[in-house]
Protein backbone atom coordinates (compact mmCIF):
# COMPACT_ATOMS: atom_id res chain seq x y z
CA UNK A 1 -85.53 -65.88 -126.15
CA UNK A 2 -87.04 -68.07 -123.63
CA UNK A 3 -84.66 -70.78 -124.54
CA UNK A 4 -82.41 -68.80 -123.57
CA UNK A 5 -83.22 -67.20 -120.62
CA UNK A 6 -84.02 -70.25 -119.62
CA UNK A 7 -80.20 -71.93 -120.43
CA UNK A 8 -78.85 -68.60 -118.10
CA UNK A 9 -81.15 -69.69 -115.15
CA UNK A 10 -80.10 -72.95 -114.94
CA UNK A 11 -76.55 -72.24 -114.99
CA UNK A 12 -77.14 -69.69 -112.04
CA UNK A 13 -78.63 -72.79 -110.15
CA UNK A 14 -75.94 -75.22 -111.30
CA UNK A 15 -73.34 -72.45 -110.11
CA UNK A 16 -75.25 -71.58 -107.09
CA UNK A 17 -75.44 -75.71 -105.94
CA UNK A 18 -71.68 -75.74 -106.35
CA UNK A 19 -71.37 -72.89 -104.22
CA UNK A 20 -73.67 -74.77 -101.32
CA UNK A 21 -71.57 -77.63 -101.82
CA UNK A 22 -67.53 -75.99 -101.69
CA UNK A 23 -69.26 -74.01 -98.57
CA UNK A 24 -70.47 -77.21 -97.29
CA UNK A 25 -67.66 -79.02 -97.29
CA UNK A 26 -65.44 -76.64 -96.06
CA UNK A 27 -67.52 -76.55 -92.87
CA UNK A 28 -66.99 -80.02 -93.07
CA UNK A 29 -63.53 -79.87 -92.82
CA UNK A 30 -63.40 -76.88 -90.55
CA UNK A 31 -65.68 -78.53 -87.78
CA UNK A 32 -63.86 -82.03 -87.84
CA UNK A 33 -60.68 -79.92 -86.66
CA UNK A 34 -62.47 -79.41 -82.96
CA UNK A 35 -62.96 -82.99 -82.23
CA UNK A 36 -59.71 -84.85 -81.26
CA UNK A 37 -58.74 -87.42 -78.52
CA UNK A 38 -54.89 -87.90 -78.34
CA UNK A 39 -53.09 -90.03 -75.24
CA UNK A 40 -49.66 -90.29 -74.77
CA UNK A 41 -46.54 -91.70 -72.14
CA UNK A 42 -42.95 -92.14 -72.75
CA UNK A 43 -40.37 -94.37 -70.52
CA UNK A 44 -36.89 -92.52 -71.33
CA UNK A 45 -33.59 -92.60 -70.42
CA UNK A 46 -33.91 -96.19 -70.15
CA UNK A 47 -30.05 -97.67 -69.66
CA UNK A 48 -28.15 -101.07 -69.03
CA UNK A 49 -25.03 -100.63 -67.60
CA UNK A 50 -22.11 -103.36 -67.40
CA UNK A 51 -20.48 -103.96 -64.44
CA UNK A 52 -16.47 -105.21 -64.24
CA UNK A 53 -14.64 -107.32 -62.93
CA UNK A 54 -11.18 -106.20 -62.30
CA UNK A 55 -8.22 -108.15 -60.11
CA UNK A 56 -5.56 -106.82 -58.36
CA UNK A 57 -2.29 -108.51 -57.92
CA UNK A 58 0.18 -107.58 -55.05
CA UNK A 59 3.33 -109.47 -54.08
CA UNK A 60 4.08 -108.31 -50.46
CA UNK A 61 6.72 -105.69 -50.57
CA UNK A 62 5.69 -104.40 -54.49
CA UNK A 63 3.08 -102.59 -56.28
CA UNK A 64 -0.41 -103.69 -57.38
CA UNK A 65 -0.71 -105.17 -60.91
CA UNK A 66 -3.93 -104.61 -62.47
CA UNK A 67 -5.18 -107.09 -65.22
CA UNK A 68 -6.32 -104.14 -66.84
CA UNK A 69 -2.34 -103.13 -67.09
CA UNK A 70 -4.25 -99.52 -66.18
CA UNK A 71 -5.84 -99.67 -69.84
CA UNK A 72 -9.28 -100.67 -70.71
CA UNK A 73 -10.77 -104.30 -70.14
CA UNK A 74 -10.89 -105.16 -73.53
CA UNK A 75 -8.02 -107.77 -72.72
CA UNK A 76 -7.91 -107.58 -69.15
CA UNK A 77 -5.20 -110.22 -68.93
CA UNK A 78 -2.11 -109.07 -67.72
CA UNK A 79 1.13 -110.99 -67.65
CA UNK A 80 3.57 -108.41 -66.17
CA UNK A 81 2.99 -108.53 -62.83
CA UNK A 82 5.65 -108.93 -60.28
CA UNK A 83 7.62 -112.46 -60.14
CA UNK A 84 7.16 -114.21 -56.95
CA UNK A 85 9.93 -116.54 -56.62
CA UNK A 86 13.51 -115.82 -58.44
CA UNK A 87 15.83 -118.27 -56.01
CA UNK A 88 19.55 -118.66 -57.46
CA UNK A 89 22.43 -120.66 -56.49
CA UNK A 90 20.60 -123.00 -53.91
CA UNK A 91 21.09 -126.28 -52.81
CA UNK A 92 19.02 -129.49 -51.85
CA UNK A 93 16.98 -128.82 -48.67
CA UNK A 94 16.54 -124.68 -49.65
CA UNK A 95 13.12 -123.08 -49.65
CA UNK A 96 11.55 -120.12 -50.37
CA UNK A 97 8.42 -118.43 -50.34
CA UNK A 98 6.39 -115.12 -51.32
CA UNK A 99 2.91 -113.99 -49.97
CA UNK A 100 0.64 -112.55 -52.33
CA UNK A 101 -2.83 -110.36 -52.14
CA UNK A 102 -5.51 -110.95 -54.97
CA UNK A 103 -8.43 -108.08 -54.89
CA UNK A 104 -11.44 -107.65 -56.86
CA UNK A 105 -11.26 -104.02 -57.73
CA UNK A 106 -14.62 -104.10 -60.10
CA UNK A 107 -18.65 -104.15 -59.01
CA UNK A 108 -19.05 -107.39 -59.80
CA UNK A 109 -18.49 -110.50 -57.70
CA UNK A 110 -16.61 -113.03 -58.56
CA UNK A 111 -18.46 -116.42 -58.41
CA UNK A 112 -14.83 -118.26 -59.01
CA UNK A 113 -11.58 -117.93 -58.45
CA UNK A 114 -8.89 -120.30 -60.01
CA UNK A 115 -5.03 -120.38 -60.09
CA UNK A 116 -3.28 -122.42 -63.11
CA UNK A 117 -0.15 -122.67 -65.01
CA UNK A 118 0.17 -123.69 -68.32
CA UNK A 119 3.92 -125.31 -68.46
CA UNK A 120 7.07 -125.32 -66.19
CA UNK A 121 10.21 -125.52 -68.33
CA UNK A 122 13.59 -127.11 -67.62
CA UNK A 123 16.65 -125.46 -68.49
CA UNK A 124 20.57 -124.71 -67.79
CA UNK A 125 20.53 -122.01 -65.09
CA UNK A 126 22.52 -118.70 -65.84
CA UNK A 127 25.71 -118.06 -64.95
CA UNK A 128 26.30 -121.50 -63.75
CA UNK A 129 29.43 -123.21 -65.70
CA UNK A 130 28.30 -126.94 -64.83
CA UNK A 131 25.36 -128.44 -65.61
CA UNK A 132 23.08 -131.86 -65.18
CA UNK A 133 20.57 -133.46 -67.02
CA UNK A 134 17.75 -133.42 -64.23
CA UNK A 135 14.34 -132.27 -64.75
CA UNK A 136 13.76 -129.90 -61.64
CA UNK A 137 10.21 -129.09 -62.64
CA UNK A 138 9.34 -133.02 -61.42
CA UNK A 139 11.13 -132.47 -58.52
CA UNK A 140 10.69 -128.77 -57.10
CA UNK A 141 7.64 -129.01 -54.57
CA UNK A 142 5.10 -126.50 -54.64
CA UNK A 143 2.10 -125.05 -52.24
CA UNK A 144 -0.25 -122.31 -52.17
CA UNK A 145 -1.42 -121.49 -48.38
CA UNK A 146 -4.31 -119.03 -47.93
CA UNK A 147 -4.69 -116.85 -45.23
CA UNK A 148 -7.34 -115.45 -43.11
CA UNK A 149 -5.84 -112.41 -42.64
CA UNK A 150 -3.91 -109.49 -44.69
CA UNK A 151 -0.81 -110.13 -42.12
CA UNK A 152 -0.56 -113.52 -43.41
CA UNK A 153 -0.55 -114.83 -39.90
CA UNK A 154 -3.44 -116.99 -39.45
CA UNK A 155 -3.69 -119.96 -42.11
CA UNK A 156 -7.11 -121.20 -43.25
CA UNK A 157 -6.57 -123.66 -45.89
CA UNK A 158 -4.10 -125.42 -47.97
CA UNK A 159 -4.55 -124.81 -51.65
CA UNK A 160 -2.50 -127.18 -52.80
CA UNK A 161 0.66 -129.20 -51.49
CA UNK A 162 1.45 -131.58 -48.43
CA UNK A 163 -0.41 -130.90 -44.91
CA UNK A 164 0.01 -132.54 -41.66
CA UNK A 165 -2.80 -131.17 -40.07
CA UNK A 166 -5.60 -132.38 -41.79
CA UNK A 167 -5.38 -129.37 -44.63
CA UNK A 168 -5.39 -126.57 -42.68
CA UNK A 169 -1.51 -125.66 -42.95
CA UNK A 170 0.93 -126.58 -46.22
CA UNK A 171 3.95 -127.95 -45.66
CA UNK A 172 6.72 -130.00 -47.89
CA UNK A 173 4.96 -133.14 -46.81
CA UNK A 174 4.08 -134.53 -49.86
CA UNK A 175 6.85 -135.16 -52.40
CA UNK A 176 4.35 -135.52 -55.68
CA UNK A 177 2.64 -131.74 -55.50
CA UNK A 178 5.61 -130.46 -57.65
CA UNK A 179 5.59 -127.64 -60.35
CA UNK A 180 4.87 -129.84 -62.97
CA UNK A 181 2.53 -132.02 -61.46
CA UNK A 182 0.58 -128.72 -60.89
CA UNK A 183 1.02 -127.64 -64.68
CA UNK A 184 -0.41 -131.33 -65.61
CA UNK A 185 -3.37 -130.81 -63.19
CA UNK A 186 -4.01 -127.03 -63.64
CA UNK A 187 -2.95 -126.18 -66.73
CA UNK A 188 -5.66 -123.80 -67.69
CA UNK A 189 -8.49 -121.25 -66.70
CA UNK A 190 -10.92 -123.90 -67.25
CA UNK A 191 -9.18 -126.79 -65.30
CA UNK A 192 -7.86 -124.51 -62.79
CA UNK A 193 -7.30 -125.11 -59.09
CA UNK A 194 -10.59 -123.66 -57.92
CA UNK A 195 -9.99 -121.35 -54.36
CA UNK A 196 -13.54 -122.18 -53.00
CA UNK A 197 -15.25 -119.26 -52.18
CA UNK A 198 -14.75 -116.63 -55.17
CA UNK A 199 -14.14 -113.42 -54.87
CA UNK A 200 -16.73 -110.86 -53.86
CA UNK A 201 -16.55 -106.92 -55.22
CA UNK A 202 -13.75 -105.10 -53.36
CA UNK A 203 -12.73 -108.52 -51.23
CA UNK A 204 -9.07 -110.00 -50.93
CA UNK A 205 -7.83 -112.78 -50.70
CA UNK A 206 -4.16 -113.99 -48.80
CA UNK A 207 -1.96 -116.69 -50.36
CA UNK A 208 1.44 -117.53 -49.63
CA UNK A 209 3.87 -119.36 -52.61
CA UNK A 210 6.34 -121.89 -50.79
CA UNK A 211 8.88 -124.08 -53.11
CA UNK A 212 11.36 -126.26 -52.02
CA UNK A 213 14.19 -128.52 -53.54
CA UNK A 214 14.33 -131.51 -51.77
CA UNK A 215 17.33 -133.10 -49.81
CA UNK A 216 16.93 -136.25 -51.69
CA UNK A 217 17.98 -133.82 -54.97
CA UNK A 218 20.95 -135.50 -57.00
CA UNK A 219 23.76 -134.41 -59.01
CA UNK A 220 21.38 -134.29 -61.86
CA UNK A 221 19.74 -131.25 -60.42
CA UNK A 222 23.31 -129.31 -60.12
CA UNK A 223 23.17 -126.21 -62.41
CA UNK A 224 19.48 -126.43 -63.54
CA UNK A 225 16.34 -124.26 -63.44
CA UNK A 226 12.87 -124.39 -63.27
CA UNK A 227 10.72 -121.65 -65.09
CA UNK A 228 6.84 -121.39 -64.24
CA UNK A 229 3.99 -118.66 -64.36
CA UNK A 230 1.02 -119.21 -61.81
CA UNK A 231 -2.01 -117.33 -63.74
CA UNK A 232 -4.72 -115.91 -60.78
CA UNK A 233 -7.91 -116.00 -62.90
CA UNK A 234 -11.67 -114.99 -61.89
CA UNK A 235 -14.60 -115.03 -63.51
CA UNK A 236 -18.44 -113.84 -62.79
C-alpha cells in the first residue's frame, strides 16, 4: 500500500511542477509583450519628372509646325511643315526669300541649335516642255540671315552665305555657298550648321532663307529644278 501511495504522490508533484512551469512560462510570454522599442520615417511621393524639348516652326504668313506634329514626342521629328521657297518659271538674276521663326515650346533649354540638309536633287522642272542638262543645285546660292528681332528688321549674323560687311548681313556675294555645297557641308544633325547660342525654353529665334540663280546661269539651267529640305534640329 505504501508503494503505492507513494507512486500517487509523486505523480501529484510531477503534475503539480508542470503546472509551475506552463504558468511560468506563460508569464513569460505575457510580460515580454510590454517591452518594445519601434522607430520609424518614410520619404514618399518621391518623383523624377522629364522635361521636353519641343520646336516650333513658323514660315511668316503660315501656321506653326510642331515637331511633335501635335502627337506625343516619341518621334518628335516632323517633316510636314510649311515649304519655304517654291519659285517657278524664273530666270538668271531672280531671287527669293522666306523668313522663318524657330521656338522652343518645351522646359528644357536647348544647349544647340543646328540647321542641315541631307541632299538637294536635280531634276526636269514641271510643266516646262524644254529642258537642259545643268545641275542647278551647284549653282543656286543659298543664305540663312538671323535676326534680332521678330520683325525681321534688324540683322545680327550671317548663318551661312556671302557678306560684305564683315558677317553681319548675307548677301549673294559669294558664288560657292550653293544648295549643294550646303548639303556636302551640313548634311546631318550631327554635322549641322551650328546657330551659336541654342535655344533657351520658350525663346525664338529669326532667320530669313534667300536663294538666288545667278546671271552668269547658262542654257544648261533652262527648264531645271532644284529640290532641298533644310531640317531645324535642337538638342539639350
Amino acid at each position: 500500500m505504501g508503494n503505492i501511495f507513494g507512486l500517487a504522490g509523486g505523480a501529484l508533484v510531477q503534475k503539480l511542477a508542470l503546472s509551475a512551469l506552463v504558468v511560468g512560462a506563460m508569464a513569460s510570454v505575457s510580460l515580454g509583450t510590454f517591452a518594445s522599442f519601434t522607430a520609424q520615417t518614410a520619404n514618399t511621393g518621391n518623383v523624377f519628372a522629364a522635361g521636353t524639348l519641343v520646336l516650333s516652326n513658323t514660315r511668316q504668313g503660315g501656321s506653326a509646325c510642331l515637331s511633335t506634329a501635335g502627337g506625343a514626342t516619341d518621334t518628335n521629328a516632323n517633316g510636314s511643315c510649311d515649304t519655304l521657297v517654291n519659285l517657278t518659271v524664273k530666270k538668271p538674276g531672280d531671287s527669293g526669300t522666306a523668313s522663318l521663326t524657330l521656338k522652343n515650346e518645351g522646359s528644357l533649354a536647348a544647349s544647340a541649335l543646328k540647321a542641315f540638309s541631307a541632299a538637294c536633287t536635280n531634276a526636269d522642272a514641271a510643266g516646262e516642255s524644254y529642258h537642259g542638262t545643268g545641275s542647278p543645285c551647284a549653282k543656286l546660292q543659298l543664305y540663312v540671315q538671323e535676326y534680332a528681332d521678330a520683325g525681321f528688321a534688324t540683322a545680327s549674323a550671317c548663318r551661312y552665305g556671302g557678306s560684305s560687311d564683315g558677317g553681319t548681313t548675307c548677301d549673294f556675294s559669294d558664288a560657292t555657298k550653293t544648295l549643294a555645297a550646303f548639303a556636302t557641308a551640313y548634311g546631318s544633325s550631327t554635322s549641322g550648321l551650328a546657330l551659336a547660342g541654342g535655344l533657351p525654353a520658350g525663346g525664338s529665334r529669326y532667320l530669313k532663307i534667300g536663294v538666288k540663280l545667278p546671271s552668269d546661269a547658262d542654257n544648261t539651267y533652262q527648264g531645271r529644278k532644284a529640290t532641298a529640305d533644310l531640317v531645324w534640329y535642337i538638342e539639350q
